[in-house]
PDB file of N, CA and C in Angstrom:
ATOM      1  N   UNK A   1     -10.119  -4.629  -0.971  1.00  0.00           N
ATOM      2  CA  UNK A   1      -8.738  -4.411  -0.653  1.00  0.00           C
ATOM      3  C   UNK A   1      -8.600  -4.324   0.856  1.00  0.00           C
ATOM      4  N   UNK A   2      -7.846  -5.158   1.378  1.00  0.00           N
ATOM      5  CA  UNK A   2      -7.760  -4.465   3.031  1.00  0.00           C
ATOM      6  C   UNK A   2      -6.107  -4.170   3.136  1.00  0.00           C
ATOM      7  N   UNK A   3      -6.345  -3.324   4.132  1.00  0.00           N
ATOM      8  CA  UNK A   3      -5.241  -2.890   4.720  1.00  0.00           C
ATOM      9  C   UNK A   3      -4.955  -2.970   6.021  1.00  0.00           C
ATOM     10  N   UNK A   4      -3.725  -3.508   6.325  1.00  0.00           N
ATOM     11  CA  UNK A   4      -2.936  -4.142   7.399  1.00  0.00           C
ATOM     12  C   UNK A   4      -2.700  -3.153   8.417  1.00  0.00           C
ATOM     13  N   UNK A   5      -2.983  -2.835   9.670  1.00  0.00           N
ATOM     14  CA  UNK A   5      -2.393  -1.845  10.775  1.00  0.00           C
ATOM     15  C   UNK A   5      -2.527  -2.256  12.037  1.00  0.00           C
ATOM     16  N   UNK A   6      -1.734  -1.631  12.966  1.00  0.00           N
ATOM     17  CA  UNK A   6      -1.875  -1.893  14.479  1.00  0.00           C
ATOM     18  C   UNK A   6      -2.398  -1.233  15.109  1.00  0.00           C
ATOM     19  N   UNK A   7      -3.615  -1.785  15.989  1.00  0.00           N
ATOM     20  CA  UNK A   7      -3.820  -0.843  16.801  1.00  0.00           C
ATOM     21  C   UNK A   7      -3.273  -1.061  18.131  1.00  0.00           C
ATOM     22  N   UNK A   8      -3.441   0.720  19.160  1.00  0.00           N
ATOM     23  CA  UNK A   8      -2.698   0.255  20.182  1.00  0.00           C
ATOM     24  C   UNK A   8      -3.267  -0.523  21.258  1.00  0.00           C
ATOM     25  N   UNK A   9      -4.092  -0.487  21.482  1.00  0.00           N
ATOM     26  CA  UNK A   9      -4.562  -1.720  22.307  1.00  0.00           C
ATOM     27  C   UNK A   9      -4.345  -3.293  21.841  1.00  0.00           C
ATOM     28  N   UNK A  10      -4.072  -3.283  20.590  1.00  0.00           N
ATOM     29  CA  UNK A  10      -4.042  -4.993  20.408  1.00  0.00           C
ATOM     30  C   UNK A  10      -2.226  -5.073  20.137  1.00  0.00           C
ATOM     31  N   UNK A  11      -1.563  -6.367  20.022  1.00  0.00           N
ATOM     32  CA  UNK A  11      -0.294  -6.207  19.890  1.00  0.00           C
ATOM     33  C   UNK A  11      -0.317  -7.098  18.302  1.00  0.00           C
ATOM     34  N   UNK A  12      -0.921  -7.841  18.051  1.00  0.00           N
ATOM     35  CA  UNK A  12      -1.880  -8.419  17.036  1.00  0.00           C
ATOM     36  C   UNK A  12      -2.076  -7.661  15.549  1.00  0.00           C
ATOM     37  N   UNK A  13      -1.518  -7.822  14.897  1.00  0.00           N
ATOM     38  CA  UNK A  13      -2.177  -7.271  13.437  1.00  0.00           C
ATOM     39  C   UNK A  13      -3.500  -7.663  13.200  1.00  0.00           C
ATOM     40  N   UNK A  14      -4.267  -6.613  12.740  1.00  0.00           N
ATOM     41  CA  UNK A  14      -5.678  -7.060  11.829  1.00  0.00           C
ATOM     42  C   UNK A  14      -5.670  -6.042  10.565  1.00  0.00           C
ATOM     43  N   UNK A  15      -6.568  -6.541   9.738  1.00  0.00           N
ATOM     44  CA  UNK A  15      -7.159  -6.250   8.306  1.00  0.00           C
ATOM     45  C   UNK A  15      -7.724  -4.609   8.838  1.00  0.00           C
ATOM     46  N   UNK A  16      -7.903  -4.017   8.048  1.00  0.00           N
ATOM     47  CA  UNK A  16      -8.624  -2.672   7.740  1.00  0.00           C
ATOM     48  C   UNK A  16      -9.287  -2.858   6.016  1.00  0.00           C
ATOM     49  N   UNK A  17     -10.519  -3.130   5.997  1.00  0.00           N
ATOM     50  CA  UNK A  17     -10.614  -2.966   4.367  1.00  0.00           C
ATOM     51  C   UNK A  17     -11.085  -1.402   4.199  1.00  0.00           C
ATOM     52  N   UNK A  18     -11.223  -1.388   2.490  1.00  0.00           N
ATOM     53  CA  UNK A  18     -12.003  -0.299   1.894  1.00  0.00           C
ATOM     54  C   UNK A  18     -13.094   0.380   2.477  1.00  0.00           C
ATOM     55  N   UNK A  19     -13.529  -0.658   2.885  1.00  0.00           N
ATOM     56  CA  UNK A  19     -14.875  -0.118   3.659  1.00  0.00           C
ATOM     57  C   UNK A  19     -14.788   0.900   5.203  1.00  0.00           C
ATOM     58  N   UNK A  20     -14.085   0.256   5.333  1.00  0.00           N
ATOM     59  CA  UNK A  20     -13.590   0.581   7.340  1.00  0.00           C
ATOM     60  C   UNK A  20     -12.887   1.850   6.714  1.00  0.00           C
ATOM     61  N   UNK A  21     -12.090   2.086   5.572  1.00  0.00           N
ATOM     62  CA  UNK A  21     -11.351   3.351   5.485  1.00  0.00           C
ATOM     63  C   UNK A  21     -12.480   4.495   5.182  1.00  0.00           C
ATOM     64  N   UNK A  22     -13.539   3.783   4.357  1.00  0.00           N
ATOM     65  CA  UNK A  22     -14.371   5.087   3.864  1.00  0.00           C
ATOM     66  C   UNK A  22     -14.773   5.521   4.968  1.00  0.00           C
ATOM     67  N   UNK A  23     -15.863   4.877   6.011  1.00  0.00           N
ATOM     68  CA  UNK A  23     -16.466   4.972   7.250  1.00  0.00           C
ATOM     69  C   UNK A  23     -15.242   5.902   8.162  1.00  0.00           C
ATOM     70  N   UNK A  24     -14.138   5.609   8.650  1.00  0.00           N
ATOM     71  CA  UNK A  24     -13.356   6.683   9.039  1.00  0.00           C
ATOM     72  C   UNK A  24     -13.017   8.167   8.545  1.00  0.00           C
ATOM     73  N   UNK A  25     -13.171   8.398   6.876  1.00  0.00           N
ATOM     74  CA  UNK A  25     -13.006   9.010   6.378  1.00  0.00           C
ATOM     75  C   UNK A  25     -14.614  10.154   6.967  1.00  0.00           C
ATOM     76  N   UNK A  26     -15.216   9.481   6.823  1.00  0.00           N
ATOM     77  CA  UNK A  26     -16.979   9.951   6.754  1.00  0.00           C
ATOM     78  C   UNK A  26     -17.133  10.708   8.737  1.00  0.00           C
ATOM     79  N   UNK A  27     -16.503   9.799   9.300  1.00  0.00           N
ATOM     80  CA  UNK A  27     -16.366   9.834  10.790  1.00  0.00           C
ATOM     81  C   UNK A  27     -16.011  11.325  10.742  1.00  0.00           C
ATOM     82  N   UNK A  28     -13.966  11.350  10.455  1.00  0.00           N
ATOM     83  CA  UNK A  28     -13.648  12.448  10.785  1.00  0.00           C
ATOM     84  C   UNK A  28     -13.915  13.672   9.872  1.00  0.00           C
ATOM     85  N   UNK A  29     -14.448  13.536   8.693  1.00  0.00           N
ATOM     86  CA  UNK A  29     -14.673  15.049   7.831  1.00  0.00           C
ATOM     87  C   UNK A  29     -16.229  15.083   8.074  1.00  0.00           C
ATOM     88  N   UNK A  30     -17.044  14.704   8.780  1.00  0.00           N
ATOM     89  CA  UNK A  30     -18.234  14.807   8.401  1.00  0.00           C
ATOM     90  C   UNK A  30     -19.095  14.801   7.511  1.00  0.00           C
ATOM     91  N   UNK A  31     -18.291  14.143   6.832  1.00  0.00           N
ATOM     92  CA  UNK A  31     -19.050  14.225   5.008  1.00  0.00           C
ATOM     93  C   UNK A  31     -19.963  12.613   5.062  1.00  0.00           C
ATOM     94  N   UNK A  32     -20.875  12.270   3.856  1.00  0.00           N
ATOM     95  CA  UNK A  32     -21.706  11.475   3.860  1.00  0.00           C
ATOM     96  C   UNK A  32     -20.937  10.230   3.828  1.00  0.00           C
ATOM     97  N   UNK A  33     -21.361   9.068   3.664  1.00  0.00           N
ATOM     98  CA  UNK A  33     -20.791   7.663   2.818  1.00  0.00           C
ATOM     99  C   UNK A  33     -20.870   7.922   1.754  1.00  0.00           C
ATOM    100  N   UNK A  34     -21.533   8.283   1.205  1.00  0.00           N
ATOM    101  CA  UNK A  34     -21.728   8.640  -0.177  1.00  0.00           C
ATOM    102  C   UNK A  34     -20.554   9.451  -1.042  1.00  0.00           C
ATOM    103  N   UNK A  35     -20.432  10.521  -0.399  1.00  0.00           N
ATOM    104  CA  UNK A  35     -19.376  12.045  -0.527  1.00  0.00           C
ATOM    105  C   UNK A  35     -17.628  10.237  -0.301  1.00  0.00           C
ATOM    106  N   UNK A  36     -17.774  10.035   1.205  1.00  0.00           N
ATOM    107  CA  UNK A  36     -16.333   9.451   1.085  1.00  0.00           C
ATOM    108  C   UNK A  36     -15.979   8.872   0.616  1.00  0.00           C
ATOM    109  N   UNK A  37     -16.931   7.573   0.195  1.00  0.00           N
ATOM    110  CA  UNK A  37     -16.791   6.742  -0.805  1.00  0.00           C
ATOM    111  C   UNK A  37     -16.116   7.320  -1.944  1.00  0.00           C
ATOM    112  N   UNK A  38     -16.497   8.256  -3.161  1.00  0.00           N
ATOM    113  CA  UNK A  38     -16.534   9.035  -3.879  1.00  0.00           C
ATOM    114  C   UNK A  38     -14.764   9.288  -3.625  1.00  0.00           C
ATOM    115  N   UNK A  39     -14.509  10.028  -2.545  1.00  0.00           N
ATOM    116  CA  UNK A  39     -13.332  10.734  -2.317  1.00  0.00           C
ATOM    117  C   UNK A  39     -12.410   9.689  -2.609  1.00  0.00           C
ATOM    118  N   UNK A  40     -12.112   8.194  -1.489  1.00  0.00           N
ATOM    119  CA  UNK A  40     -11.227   7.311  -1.504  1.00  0.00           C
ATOM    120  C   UNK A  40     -11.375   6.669  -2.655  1.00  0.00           C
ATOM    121  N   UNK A  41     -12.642   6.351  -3.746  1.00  0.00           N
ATOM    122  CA  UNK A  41     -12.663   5.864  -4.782  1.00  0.00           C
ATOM    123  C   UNK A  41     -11.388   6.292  -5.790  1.00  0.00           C
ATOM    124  N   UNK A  42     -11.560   8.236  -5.624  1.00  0.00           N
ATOM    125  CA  UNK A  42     -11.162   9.065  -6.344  1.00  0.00           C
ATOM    126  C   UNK A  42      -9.303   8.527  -6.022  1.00  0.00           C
ATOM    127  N   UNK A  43      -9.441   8.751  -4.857  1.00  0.00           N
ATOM    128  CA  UNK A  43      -7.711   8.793  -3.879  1.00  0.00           C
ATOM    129  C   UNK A  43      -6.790   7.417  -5.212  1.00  0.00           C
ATOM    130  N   UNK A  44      -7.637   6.261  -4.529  1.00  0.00           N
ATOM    131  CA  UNK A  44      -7.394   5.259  -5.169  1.00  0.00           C
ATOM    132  C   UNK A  44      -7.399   5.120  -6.573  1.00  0.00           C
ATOM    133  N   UNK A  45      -7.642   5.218  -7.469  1.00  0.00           N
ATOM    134  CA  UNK A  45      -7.940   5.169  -8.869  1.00  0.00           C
ATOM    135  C   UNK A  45      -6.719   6.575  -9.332  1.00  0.00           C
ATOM    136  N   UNK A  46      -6.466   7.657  -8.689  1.00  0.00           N
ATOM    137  CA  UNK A  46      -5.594   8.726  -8.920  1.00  0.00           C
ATOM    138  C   UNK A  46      -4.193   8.113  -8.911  1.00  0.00           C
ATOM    139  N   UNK A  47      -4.034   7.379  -7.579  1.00  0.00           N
ATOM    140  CA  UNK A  47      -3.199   6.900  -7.497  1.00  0.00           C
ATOM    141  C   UNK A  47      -2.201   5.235  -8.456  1.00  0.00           C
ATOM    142  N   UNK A  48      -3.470   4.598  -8.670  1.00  0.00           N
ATOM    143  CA  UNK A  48      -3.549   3.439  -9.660  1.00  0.00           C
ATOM    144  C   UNK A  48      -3.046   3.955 -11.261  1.00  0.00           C
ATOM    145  N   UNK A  49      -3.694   4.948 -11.734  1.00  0.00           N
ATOM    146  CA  UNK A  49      -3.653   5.850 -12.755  1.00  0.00           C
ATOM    147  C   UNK A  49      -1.961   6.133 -12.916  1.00  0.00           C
ATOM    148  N   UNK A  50      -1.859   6.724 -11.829  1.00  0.00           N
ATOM    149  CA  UNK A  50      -0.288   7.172 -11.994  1.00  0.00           C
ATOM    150  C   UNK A  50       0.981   6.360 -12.295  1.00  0.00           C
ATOM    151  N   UNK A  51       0.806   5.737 -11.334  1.00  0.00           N
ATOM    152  CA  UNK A  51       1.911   4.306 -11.045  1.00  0.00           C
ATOM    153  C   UNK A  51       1.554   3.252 -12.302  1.00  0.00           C
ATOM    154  N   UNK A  52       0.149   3.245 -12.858  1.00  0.00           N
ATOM    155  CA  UNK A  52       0.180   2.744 -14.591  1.00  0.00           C
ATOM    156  C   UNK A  52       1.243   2.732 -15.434  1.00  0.00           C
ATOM    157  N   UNK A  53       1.313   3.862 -15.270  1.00  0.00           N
ATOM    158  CA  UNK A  53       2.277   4.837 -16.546  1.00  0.00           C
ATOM    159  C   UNK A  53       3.343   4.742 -15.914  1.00  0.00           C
ATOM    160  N   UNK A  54       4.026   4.669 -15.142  1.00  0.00           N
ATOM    161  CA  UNK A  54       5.343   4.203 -14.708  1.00  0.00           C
ATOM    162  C   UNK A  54       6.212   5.359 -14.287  1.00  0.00           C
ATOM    163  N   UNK A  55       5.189   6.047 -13.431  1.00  0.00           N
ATOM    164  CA  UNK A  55       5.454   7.827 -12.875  1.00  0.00           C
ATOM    165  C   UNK A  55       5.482   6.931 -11.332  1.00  0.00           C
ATOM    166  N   UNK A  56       6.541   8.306 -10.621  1.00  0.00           N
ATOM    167  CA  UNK A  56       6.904   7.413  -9.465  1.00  0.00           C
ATOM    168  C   UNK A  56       5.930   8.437  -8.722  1.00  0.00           C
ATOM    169  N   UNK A  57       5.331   7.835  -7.613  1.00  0.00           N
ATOM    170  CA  UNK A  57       3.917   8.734  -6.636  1.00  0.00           C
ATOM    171  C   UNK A  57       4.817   9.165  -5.352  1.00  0.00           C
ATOM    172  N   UNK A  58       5.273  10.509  -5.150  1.00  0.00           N
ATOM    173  CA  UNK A  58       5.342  10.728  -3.804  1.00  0.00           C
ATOM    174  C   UNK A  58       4.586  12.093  -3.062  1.00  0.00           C
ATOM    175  N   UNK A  59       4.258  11.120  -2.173  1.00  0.00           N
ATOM    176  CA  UNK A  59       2.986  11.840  -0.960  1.00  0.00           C
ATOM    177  C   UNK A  59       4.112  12.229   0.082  1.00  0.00           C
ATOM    178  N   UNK A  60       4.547  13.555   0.432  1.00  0.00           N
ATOM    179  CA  UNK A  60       5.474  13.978   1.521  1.00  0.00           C
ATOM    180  C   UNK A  60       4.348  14.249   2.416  1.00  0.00           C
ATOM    181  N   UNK A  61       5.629  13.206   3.696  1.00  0.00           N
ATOM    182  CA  UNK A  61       4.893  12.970   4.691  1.00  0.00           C
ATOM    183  C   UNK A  61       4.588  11.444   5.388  1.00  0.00           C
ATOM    184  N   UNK A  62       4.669  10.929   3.940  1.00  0.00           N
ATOM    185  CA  UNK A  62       3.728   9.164   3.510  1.00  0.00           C
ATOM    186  C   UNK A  62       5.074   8.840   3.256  1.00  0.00           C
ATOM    187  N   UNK A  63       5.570   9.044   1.871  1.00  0.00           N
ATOM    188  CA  UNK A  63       6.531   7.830   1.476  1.00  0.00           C
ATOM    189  C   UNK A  63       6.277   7.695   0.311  1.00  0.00           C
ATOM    190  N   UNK A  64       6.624   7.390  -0.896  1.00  0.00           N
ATOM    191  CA  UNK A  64       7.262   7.448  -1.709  1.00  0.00           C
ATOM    192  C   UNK A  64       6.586   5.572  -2.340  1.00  0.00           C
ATOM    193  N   UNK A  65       5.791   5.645  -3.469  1.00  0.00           N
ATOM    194  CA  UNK A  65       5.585   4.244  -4.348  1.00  0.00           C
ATOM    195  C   UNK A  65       6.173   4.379  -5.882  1.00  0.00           C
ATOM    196  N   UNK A  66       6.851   3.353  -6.079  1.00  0.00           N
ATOM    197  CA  UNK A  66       7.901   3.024  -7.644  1.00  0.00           C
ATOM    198  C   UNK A  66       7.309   1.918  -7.961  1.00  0.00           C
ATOM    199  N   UNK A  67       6.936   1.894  -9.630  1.00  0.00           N
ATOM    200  CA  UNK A  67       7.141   0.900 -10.255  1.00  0.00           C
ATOM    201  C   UNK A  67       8.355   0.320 -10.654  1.00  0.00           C
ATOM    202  N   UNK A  68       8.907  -0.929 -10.460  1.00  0.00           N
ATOM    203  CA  UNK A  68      10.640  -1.236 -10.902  1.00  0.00           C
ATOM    204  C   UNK A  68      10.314  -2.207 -11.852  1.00  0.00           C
ATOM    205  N   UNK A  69      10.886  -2.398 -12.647  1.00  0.00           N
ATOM    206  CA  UNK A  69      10.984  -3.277 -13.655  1.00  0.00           C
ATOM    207  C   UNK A  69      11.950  -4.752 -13.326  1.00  0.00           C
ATOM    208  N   UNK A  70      11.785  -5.667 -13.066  1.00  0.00           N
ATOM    209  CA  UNK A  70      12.805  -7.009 -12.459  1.00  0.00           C
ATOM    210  C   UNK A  70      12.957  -7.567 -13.754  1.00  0.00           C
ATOM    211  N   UNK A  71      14.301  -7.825 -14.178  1.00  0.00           N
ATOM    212  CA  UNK A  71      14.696  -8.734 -15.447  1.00  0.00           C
ATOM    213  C   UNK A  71      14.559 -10.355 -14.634  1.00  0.00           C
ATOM    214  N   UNK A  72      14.099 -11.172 -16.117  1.00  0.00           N
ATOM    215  CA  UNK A  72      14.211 -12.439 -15.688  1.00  0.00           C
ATOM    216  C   UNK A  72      15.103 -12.750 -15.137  1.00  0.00           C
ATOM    217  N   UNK A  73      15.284 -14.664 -14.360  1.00  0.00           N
ATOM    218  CA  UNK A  73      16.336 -14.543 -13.635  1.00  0.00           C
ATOM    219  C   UNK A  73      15.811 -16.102 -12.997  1.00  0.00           C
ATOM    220  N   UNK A  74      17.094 -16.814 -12.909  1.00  0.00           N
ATOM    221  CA  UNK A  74      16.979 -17.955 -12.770  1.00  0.00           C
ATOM    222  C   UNK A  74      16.844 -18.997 -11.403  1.00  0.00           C
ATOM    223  N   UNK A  75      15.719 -19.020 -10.618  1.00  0.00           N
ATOM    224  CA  UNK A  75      15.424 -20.010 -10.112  1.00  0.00           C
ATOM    225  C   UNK A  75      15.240 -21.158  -9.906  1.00  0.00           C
ATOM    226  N   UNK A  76      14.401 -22.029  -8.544  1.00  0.00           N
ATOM    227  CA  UNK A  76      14.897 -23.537  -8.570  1.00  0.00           C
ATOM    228  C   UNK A  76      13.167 -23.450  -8.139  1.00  0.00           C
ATOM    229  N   UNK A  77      12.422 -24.625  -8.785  1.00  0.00           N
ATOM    230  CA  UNK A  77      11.378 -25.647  -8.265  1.00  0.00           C
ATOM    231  C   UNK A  77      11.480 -26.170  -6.958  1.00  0.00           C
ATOM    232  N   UNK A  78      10.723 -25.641  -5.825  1.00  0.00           N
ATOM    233  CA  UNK A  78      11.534 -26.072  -4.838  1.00  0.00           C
ATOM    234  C   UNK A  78      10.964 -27.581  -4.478  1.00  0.00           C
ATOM    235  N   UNK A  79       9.978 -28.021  -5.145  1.00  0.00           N
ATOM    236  CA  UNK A  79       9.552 -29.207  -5.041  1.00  0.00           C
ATOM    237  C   UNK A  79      10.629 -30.715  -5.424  1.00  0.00           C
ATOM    238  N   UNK A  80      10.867 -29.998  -7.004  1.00  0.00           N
ATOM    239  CA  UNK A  80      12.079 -31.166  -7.712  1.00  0.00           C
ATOM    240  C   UNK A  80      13.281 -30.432  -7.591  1.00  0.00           C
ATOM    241  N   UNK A  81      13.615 -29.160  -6.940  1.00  0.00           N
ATOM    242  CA  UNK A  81      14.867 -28.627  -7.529  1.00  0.00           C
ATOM    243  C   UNK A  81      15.244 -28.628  -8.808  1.00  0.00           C
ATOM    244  N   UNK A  82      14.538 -28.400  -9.775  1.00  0.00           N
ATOM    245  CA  UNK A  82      14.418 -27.897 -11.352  1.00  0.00           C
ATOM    246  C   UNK A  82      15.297 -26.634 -11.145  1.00  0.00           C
ATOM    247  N   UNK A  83      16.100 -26.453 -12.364  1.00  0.00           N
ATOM    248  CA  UNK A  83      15.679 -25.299 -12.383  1.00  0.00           C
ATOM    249  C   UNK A  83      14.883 -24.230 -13.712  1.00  0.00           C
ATOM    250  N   UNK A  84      14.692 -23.445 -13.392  1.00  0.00           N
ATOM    251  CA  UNK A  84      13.749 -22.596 -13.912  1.00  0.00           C
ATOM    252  C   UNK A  84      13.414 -21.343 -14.215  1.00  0.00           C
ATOM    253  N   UNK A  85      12.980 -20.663 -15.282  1.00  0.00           N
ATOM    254  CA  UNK A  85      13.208 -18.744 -15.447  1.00  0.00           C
ATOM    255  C   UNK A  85      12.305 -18.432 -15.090  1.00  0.00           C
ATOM    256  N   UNK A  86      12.556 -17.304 -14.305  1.00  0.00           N
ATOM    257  CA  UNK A  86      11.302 -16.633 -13.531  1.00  0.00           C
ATOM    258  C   UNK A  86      11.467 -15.355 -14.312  1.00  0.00           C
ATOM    259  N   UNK A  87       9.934 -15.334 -14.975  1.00  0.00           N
ATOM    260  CA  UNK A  87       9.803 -14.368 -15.993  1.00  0.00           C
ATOM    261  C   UNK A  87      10.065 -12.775 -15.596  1.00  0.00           C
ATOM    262  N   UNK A  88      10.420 -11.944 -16.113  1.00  0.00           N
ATOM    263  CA  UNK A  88      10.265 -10.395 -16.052  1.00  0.00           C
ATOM    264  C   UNK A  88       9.201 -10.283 -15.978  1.00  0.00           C
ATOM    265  N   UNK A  89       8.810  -9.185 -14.918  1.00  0.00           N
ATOM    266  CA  UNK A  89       7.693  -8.368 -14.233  1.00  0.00           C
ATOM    267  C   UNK A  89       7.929  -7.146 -13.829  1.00  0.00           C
ATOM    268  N   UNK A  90       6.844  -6.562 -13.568  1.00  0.00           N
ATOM    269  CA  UNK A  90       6.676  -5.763 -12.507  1.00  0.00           C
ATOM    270  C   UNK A  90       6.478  -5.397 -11.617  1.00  0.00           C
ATOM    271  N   UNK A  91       6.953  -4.559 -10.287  1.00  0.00           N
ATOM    272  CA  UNK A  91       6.733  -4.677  -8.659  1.00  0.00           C
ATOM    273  C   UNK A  91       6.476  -3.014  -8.413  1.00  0.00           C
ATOM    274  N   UNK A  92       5.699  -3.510  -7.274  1.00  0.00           N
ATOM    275  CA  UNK A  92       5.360  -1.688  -6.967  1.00  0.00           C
ATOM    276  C   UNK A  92       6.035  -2.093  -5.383  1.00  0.00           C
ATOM    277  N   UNK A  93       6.745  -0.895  -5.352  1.00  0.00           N
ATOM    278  CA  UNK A  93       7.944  -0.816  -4.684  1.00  0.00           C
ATOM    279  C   UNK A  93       7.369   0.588  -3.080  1.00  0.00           C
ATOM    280  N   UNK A  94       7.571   0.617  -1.873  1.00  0.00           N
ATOM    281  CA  UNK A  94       6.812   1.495  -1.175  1.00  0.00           C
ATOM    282  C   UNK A  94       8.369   1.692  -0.267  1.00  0.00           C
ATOM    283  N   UNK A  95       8.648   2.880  -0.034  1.00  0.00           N
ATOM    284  CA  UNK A  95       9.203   3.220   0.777  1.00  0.00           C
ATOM    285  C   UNK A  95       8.817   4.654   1.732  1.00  0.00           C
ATOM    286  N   UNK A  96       8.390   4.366   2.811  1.00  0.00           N
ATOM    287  CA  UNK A  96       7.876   5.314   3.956  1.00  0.00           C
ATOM    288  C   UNK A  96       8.918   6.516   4.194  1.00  0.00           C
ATOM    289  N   UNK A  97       8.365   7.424   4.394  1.00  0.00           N
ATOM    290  CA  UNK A  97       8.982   8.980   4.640  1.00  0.00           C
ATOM    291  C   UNK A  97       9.486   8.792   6.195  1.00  0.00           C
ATOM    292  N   UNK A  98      10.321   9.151   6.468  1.00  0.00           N
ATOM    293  CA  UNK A  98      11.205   9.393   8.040  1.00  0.00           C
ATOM    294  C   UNK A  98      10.355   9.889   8.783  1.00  0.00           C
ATOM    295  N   UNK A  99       9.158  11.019   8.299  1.00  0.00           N
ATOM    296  CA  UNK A  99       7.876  11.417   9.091  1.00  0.00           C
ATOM    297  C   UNK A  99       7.274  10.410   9.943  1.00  0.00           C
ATOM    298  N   UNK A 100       6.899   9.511   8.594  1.00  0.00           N
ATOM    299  CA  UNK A 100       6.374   8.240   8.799  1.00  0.00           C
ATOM    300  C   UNK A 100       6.678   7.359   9.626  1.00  0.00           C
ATOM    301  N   UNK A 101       8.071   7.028   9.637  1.00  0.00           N
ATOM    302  CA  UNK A 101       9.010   6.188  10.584  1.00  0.00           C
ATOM    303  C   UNK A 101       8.553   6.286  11.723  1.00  0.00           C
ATOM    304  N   UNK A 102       8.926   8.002  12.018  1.00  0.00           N
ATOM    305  CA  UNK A 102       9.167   8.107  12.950  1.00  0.00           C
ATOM    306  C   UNK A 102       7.577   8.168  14.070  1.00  0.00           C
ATOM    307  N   UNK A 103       6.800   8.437  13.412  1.00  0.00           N
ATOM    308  CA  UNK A 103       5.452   8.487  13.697  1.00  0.00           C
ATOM    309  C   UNK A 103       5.167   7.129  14.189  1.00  0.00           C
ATOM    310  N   UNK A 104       5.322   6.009  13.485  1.00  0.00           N
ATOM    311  CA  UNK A 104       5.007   5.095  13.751  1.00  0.00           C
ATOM    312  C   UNK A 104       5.955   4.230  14.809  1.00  0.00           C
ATOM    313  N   UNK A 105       6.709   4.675  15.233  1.00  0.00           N
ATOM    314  CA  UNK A 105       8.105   4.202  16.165  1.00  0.00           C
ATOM    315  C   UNK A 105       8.179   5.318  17.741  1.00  0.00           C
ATOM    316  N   UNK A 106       7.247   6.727  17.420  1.00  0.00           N
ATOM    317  CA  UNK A 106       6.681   6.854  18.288  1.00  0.00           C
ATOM    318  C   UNK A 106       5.376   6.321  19.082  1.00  0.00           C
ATOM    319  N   UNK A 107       4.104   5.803  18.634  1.00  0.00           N
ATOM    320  CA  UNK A 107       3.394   5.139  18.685  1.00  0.00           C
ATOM    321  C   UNK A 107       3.504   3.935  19.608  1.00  0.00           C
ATOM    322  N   UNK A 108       4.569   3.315  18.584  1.00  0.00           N
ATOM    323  CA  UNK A 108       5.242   2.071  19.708  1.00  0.00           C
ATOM    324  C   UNK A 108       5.766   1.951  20.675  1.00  0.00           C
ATOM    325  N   UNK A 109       6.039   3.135  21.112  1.00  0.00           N
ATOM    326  CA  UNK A 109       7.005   3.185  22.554  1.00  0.00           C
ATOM    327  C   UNK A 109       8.466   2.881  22.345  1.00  0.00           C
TER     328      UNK A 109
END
């Protein structure tokens, strides 16, 4: 899984995976690879677990993840301009806490 962030020296997006999160995790608590692994395994899978079942996850502070339900709904092929039903699904939905916002909009200057 990677995850997308800025750092401040680059203006550039790059990747962060699983891995790079455990190793930070291990950095700042002093705990093993072993121990963090374990922890973010845990984080992740707690969180997967929840949003399953169609319970909405909010982390104050973070922001707020929803499962929404999208009814079908009629689109075009954009190749032939067909048109076409785009089946019902599901979307996991993320909206960031004002903490958050603002954290990150301080950061930026």
């Amino acid at each position: 899984m990677d995850i997308i962030y800025k750092t401040d020296s680059e203006k550039e997006m790059t990747r962060m995976t699983k891995a790079e999160i455990v190793e930070r995790v291990a950095e700042k608590t002093g705990f093993s690879k072993r121990e963090s692994v374990e922890m973010v395994e845990l984080l992740f899978n707690t969180m997967k677990d929840i949003l399953e079942t169609g319970e909405k996850l909010k982390i104050t502070g973070f922001g707020n993840f929803e499962v929404k339900q999208k009814a079908d709904r009629l689109g075009r092929n954009p190749q032939t301009g067909d048109a076409i039903t785009i089946e019902a699904r599901k979307i996991l939905t993320f909206k960031p806490s004002n903490m958050l916002k603002d954290s990150i909009n301080a950061t930026n200057g």
